[in-house]
N, C-alpha and C. Protein backbone atom coordinates (compact mmCIF):
# COMPACT_ATOMS: atom_id res chain seq x y z
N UNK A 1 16.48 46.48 5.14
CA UNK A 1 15.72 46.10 3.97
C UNK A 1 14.33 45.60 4.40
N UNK A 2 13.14 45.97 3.39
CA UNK A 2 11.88 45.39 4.42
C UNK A 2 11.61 44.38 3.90
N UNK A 3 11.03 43.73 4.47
CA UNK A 3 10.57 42.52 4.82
C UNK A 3 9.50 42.36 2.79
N UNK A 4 9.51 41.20 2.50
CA UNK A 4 8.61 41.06 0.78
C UNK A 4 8.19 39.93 0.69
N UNK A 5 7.30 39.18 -0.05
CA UNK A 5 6.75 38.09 -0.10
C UNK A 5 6.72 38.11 -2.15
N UNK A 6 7.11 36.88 -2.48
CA UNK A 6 7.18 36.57 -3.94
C UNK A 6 6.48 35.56 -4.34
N UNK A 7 5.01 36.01 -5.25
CA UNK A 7 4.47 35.07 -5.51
C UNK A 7 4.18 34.52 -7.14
N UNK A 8 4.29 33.52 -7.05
CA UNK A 8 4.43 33.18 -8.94
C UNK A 8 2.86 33.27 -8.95
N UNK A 9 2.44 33.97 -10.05
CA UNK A 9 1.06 34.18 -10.77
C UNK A 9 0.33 32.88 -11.35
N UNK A 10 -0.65 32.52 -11.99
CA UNK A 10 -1.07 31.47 -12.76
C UNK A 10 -0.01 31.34 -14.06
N UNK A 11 0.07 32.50 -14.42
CA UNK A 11 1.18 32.83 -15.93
C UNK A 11 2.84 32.52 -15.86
N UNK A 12 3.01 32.47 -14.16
CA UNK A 12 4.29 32.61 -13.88
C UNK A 12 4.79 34.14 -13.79
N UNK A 13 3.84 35.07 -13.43
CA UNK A 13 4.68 35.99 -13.49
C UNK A 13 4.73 36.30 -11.99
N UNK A 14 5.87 36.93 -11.58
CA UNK A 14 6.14 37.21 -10.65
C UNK A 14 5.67 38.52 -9.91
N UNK A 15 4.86 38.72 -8.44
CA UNK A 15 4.18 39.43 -8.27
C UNK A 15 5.08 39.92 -7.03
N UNK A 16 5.62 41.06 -6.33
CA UNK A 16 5.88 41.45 -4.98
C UNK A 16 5.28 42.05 -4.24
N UNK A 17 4.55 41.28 -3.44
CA UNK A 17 3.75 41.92 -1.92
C UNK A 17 4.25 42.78 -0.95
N UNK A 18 3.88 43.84 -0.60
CA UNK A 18 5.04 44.26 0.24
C UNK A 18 3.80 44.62 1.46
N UNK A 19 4.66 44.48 2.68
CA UNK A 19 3.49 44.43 3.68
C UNK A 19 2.69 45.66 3.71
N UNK A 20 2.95 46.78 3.31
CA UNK A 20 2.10 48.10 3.04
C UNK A 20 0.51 48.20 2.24
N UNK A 21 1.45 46.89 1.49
CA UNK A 21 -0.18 46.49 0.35
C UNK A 21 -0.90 45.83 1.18
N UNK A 22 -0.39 44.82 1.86
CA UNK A 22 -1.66 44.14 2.97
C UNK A 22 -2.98 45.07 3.24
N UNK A 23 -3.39 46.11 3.66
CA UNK A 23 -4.76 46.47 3.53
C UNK A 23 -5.47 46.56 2.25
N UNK A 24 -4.84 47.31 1.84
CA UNK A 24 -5.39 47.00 0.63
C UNK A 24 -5.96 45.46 0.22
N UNK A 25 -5.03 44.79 0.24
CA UNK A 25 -4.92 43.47 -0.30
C UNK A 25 -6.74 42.73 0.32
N UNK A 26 -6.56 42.91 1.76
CA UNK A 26 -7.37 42.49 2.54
C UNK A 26 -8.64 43.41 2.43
N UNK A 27 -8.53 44.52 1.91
CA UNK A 27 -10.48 45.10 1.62
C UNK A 27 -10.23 44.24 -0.05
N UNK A 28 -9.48 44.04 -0.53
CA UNK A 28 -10.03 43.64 -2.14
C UNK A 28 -10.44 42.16 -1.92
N UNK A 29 -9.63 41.66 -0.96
CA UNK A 29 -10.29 39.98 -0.89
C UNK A 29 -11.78 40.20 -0.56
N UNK A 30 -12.57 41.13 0.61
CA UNK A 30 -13.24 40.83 1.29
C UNK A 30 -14.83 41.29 0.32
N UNK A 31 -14.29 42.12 -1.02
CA UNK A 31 -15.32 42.89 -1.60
C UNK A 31 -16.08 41.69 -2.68
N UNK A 32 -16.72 41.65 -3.09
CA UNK A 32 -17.35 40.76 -4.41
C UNK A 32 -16.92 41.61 -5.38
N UNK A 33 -17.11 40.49 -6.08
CA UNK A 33 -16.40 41.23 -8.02
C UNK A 33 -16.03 39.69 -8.49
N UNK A 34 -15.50 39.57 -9.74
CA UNK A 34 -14.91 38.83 -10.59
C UNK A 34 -13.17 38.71 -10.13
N UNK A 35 -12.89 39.61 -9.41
CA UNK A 35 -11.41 39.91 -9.00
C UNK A 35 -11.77 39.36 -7.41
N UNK A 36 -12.40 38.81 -7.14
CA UNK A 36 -12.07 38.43 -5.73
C UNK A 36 -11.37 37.03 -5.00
N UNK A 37 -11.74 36.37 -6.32
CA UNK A 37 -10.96 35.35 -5.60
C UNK A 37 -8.88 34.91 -6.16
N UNK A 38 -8.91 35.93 -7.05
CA UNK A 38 -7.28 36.41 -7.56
C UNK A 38 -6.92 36.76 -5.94
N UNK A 39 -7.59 38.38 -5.57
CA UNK A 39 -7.00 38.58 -4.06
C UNK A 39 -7.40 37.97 -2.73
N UNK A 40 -8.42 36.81 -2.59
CA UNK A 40 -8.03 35.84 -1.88
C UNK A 40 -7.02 35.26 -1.76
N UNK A 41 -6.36 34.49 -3.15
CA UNK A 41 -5.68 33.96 -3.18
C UNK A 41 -4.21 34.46 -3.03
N UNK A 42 -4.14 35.97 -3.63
CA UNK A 42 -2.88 36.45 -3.41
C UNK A 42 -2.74 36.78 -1.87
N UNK A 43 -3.85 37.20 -0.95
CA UNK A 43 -3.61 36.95 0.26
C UNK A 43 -3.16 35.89 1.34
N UNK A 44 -3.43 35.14 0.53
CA UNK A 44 -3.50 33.37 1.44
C UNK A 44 -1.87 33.62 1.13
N UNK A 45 -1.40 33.71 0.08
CA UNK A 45 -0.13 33.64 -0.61
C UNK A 45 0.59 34.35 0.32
N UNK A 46 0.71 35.81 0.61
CA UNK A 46 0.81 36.50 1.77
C UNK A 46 0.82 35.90 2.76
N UNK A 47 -0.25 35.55 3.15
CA UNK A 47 0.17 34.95 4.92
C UNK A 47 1.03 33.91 5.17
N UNK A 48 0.64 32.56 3.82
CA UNK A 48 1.66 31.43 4.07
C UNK A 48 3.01 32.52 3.94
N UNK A 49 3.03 33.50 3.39
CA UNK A 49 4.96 33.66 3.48
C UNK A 49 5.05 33.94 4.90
N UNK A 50 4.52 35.10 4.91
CA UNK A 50 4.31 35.84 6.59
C UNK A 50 4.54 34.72 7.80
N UNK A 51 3.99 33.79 7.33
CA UNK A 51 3.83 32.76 8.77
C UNK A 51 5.06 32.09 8.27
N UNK A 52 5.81 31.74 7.24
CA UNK A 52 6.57 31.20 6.98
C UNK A 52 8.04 31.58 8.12
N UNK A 53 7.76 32.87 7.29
CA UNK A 53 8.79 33.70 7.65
C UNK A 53 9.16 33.79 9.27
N UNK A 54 7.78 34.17 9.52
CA UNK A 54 7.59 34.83 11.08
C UNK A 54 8.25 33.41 11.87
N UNK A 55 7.88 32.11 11.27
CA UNK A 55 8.63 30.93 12.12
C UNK A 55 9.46 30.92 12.22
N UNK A 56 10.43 30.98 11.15
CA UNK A 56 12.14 31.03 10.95
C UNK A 56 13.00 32.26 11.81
N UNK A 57 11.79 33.30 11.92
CA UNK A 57 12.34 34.63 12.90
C UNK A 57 12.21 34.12 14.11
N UNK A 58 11.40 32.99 14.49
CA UNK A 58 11.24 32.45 16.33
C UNK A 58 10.10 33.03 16.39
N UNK A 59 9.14 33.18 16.26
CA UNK A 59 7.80 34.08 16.72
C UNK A 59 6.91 33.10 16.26
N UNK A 60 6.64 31.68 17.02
CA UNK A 60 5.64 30.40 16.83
C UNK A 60 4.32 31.25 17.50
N UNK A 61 4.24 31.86 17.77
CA UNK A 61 2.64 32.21 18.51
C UNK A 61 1.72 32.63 17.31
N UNK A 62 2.45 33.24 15.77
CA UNK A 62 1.73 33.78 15.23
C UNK A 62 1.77 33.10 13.98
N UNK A 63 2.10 31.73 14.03
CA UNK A 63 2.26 31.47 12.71
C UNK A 63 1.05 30.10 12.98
N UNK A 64 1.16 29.37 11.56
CA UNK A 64 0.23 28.37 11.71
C UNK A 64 0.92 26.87 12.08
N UNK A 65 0.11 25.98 12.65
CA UNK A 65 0.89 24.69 13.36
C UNK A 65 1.88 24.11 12.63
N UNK A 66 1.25 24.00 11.21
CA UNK A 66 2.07 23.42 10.26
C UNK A 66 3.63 23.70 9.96
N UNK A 67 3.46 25.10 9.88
CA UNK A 67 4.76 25.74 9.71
C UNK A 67 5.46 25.61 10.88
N UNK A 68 4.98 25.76 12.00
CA UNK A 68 5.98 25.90 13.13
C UNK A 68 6.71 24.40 13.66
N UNK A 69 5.49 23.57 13.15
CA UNK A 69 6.19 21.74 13.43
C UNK A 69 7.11 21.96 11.98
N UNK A 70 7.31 22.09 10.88
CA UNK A 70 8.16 21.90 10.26
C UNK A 70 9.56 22.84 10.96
N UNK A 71 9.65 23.55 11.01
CA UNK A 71 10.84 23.89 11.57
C UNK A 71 11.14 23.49 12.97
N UNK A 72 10.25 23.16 14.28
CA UNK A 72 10.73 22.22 14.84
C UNK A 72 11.59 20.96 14.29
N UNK A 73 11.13 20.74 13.92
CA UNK A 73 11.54 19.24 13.10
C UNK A 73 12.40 19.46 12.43
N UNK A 74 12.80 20.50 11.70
CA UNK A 74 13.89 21.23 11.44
C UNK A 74 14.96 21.47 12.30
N UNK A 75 15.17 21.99 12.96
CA UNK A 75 15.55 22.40 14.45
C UNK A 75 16.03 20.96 15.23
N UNK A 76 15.36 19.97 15.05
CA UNK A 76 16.12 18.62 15.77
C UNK A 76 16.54 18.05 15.02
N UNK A 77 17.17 18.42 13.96
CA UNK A 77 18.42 17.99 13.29
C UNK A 77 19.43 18.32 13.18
N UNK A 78 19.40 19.62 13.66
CA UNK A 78 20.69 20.48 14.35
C UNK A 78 21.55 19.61 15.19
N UNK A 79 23.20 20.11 14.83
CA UNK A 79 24.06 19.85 15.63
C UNK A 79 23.77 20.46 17.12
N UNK A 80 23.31 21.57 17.47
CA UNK A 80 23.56 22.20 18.61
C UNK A 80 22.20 21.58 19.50
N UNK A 81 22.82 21.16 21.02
CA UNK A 81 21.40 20.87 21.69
C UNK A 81 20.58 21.71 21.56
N UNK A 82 20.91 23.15 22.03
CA UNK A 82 20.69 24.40 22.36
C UNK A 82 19.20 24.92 21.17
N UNK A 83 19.44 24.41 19.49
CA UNK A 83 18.68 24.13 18.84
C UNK A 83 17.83 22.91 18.82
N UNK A 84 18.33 22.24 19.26
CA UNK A 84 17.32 20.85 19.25
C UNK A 84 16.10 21.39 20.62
N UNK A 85 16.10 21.69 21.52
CA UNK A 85 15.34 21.62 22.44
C UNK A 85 15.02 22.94 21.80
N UNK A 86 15.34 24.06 21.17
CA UNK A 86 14.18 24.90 20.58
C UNK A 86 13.24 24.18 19.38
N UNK A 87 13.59 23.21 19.01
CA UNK A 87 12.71 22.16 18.24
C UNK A 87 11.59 21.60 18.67
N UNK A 88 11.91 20.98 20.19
CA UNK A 88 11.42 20.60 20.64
C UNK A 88 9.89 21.34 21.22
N UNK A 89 10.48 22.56 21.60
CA UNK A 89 9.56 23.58 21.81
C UNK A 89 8.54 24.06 20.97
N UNK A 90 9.20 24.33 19.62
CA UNK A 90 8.15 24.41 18.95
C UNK A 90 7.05 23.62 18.61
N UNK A 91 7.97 22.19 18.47
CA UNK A 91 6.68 21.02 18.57
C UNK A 91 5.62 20.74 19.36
N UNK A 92 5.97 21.65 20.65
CA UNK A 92 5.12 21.38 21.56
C UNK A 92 3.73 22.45 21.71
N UNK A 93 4.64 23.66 20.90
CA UNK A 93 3.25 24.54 20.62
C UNK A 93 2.62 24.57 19.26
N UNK A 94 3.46 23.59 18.26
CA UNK A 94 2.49 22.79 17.31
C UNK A 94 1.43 22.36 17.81
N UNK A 95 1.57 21.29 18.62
CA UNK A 95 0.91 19.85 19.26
C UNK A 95 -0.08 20.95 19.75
N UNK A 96 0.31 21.49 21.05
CA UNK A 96 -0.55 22.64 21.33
C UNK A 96 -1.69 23.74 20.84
N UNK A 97 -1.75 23.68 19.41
CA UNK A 97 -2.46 24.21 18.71
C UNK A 97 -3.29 23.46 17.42
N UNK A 98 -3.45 22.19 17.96
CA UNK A 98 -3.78 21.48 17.08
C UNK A 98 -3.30 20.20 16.20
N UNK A 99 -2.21 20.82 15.85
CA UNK A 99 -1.06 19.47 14.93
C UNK A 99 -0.64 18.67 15.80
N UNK A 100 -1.26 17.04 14.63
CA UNK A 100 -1.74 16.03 15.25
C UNK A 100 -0.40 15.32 14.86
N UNK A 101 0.52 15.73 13.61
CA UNK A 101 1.61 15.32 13.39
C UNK A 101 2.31 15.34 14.08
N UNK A 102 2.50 16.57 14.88
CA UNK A 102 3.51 17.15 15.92
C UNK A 102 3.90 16.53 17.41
N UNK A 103 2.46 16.34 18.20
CA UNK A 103 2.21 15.00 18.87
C UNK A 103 2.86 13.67 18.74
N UNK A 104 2.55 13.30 16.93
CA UNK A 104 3.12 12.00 16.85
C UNK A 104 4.56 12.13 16.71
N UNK A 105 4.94 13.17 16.39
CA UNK A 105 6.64 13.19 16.65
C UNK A 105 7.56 13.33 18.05
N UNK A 106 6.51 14.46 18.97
CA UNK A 106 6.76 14.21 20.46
C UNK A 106 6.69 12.87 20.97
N UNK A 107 5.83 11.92 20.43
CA UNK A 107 5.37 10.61 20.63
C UNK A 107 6.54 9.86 20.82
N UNK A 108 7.17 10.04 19.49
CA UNK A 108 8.07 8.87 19.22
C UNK A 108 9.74 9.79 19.65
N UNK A 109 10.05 10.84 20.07
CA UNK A 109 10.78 11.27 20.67
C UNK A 109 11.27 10.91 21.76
N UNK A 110 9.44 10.91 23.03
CA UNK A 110 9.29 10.45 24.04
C UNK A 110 9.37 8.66 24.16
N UNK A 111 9.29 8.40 23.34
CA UNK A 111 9.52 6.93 23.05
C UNK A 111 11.15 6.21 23.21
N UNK A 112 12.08 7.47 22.11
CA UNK A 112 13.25 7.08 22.17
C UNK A 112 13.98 7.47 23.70
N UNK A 113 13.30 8.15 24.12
CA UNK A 113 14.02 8.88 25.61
C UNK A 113 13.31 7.89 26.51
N UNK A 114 12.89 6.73 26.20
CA UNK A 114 12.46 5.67 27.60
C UNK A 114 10.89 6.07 28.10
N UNK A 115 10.38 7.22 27.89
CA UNK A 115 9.19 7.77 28.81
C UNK A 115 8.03 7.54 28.13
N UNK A 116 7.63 5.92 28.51
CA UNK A 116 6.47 5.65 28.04
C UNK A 116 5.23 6.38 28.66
N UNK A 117 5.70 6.99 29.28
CA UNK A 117 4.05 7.71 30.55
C UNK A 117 3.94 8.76 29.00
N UNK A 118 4.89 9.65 28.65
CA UNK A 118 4.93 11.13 27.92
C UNK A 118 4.40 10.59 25.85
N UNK A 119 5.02 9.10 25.95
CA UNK A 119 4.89 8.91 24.56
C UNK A 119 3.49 8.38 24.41
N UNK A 120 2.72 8.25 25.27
CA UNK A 120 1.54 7.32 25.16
C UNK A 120 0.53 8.61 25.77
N UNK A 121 0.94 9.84 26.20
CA UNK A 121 -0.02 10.99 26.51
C UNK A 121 -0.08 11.71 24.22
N UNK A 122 1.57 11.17 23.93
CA UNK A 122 1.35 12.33 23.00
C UNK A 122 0.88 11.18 21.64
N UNK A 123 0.56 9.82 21.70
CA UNK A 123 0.12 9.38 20.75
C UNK A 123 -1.50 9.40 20.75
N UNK A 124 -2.04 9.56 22.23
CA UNK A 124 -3.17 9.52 22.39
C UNK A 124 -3.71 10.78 21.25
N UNK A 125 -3.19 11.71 21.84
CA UNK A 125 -3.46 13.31 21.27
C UNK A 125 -3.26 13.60 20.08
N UNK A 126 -2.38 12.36 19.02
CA UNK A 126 -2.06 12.52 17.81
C UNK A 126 -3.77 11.85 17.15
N UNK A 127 -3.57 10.54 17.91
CA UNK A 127 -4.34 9.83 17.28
C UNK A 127 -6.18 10.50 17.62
N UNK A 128 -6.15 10.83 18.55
CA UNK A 128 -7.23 11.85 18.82
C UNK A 128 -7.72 12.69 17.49
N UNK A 129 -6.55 13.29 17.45
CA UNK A 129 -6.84 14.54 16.33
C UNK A 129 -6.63 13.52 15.25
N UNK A 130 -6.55 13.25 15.11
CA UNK A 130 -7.28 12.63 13.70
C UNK A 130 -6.00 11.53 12.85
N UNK A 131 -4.66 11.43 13.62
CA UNK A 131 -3.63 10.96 12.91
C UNK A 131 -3.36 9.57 13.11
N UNK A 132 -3.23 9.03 11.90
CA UNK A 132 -3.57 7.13 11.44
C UNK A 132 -2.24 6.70 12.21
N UNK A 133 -1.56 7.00 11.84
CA UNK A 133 -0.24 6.31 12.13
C UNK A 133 -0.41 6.42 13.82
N UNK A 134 -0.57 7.24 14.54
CA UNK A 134 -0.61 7.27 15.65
C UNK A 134 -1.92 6.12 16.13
N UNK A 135 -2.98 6.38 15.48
CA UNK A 135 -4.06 5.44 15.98
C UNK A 135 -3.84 3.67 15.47
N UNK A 136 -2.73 3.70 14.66
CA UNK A 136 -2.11 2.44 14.53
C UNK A 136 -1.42 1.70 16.18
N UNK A 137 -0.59 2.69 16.31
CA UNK A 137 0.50 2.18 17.14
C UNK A 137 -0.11 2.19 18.46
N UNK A 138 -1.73 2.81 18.76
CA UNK A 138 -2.32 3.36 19.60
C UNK A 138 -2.79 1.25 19.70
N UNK A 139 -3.24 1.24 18.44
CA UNK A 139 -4.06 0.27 18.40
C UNK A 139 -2.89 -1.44 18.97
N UNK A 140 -1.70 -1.21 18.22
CA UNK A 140 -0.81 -1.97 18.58
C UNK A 140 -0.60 -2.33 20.25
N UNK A 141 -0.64 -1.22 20.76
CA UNK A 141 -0.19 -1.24 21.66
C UNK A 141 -1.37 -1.68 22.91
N UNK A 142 -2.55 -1.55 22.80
CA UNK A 142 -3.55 -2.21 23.22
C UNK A 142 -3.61 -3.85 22.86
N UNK A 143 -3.18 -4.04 21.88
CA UNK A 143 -2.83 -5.74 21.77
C UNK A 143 -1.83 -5.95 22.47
N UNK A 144 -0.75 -5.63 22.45
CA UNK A 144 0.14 -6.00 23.19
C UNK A 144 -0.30 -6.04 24.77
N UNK A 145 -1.25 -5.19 25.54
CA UNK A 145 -1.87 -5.31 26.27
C UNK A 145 -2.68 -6.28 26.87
N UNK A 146 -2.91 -6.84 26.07
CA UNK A 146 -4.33 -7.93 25.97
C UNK A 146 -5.14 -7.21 26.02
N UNK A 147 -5.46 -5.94 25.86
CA UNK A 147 -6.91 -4.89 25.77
C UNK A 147 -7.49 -4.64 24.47
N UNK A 148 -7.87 -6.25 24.13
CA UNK A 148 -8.68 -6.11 22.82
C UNK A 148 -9.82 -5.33 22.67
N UNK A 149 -10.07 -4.83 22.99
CA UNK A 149 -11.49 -3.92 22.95
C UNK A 149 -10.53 -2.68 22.46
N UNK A 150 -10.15 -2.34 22.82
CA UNK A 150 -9.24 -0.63 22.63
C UNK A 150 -8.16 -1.14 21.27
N UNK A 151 -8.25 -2.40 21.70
CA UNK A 151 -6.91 -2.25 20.16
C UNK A 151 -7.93 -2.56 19.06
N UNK A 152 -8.88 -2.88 18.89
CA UNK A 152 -9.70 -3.40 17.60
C UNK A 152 -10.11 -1.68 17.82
N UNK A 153 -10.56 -1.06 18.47
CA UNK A 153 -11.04 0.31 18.07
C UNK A 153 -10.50 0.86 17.63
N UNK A 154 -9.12 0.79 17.99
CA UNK A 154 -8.14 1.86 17.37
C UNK A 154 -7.56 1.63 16.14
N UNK A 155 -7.18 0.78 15.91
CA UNK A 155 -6.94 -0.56 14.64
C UNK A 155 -8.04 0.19 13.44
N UNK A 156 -9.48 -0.51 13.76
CA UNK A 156 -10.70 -0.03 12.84
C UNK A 156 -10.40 1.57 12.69
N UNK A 157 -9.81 2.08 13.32
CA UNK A 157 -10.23 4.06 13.03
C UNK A 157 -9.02 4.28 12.26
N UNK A 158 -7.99 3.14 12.72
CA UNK A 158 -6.94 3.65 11.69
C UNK A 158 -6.84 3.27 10.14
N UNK A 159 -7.40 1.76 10.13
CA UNK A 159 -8.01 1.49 8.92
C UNK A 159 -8.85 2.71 8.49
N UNK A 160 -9.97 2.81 9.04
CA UNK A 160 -10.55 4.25 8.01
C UNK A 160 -9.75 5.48 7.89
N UNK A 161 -8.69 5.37 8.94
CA UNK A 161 -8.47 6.92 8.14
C UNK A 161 -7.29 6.48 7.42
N UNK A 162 -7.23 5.32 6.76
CA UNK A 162 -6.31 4.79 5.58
C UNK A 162 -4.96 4.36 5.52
N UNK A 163 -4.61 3.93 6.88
CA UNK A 163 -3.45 3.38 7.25
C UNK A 163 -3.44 1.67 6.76
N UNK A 164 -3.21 1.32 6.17
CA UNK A 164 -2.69 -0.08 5.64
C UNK A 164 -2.30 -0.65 6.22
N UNK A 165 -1.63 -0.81 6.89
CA UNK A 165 -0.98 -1.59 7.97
C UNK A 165 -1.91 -2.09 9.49
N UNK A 166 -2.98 -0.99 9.22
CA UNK A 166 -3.73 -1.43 10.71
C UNK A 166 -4.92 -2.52 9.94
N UNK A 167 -5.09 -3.00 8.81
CA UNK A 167 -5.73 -3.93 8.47
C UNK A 167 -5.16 -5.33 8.74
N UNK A 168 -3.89 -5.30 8.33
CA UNK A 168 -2.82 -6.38 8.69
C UNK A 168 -2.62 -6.90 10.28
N UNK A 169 -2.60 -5.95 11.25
CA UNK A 169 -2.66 -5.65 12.00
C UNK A 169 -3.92 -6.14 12.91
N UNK A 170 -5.10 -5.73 12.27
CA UNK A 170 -6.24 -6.51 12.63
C UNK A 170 -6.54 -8.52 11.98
N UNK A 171 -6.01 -8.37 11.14
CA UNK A 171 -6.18 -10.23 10.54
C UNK A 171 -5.00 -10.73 11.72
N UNK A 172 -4.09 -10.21 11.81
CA UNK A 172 -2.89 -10.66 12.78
C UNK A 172 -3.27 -11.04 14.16
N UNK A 173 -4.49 -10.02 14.50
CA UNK A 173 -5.29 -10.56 15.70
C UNK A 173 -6.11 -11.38 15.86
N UNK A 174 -7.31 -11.21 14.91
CA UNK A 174 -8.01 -12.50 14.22
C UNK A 174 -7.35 -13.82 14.41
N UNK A 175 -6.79 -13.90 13.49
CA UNK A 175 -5.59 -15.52 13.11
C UNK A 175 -5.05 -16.05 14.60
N UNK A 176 -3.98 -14.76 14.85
CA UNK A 176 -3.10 -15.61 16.10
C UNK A 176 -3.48 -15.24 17.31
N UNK A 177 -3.92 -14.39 17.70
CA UNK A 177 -4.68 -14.03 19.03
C UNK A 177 -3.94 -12.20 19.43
N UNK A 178 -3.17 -12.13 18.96
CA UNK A 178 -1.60 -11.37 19.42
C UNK A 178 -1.00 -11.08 18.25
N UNK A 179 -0.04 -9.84 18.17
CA UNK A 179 0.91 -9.61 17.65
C UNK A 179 2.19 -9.86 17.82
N UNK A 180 2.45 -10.51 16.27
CA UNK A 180 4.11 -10.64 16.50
C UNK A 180 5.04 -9.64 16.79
N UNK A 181 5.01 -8.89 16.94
CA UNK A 181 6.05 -7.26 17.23
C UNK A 181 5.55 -7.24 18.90
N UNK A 182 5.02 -7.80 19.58
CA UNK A 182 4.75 -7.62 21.00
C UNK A 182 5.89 -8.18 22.17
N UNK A 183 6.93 -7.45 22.62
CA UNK A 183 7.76 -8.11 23.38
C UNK A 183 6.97 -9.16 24.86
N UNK A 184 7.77 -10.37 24.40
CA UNK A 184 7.02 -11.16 25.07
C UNK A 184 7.66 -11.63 26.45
């Protein structure tokens, strides 16, 4: 049976892509007209399945980060190790391609497995790319340090990129010198 992609219309109606139409599809996105941004969009529609798909078949090289960390992450909820460490894998060519989420889940993986050297390479890289929660714990963990300089930086970046908790986090340093969550 071949392979189809199903996309609901603005109207709800149901449209079937079939990969044969793909050229087509792709000179009508690329032309100007009043119809061009319908087959943009029905293309985008297309690929998210395509990449969807192509993840769930095992073929992470061609899909996008997003998709492939969700089914990692998928994948380590499996009963079977055998699936969990293909989870793992994929997360790593998430992380590898960008996803900053993916990192922060290697992060805290590497966290539960004892290996602070591996969880503190992959929070760096979360929080790098742009992810709060990671530049929280980034920031935490420089207090716990006594490396106030690196924990107020990281703290402040996580505040802007809208983490709540790294404001708290910063008055907590202010006030008492230190954090209470710091094994002492």
């Amino acid at each position: 049976m071949a392979e189809r992609a199903v996309y609901f219309g603005p109207d709800q109606a149901v449209i079937e892509i079939k990969p044969a139409f793909l050229p087509y599809l792709q000179q009508k996105a690329s032309e100007s007209g009043e119809q061009q941004r319908f087959y943009q969009h029905l293309l985008s529609q297309y690929q998210q399945f395509a990449n969807q798909r192509s993840a769930a078949l095992g073929n992470p090289d061609t899909q996008l980060p997003e998709a492939v960390r969700k089914e990692g992450w998928r994948l380590l909820g499996a009963d079977s190790v055998e699936q969990q460490k293909q989870g793992v894998q994929l997360l790593l060519s998430a992380a590898s391609r960008g996803d900053a989420e993916a990192d922060y889940i290697l992060a805290r993986l590497a966290e539960d497995q004892k290996n602070q050297t591996k969880a503190l390479e992959h929070y760096d890289a979360a929080a790098t790319k742009g992810y709060a929660r990671a530049m929280l714990w980034l920031g935490e963990h420089f207090a716990c340090k006594q490396d106030n300089d690196n924990a107020y930086a990281w703290l402040q970046k996580a505040t802007a990129a809208g983490d709540g908790d790294a404001q708290d986090a910063i008055d907590e340093l202010n006030t008492y010198g230190d954090l209470a969550n710091c094994m002492k």
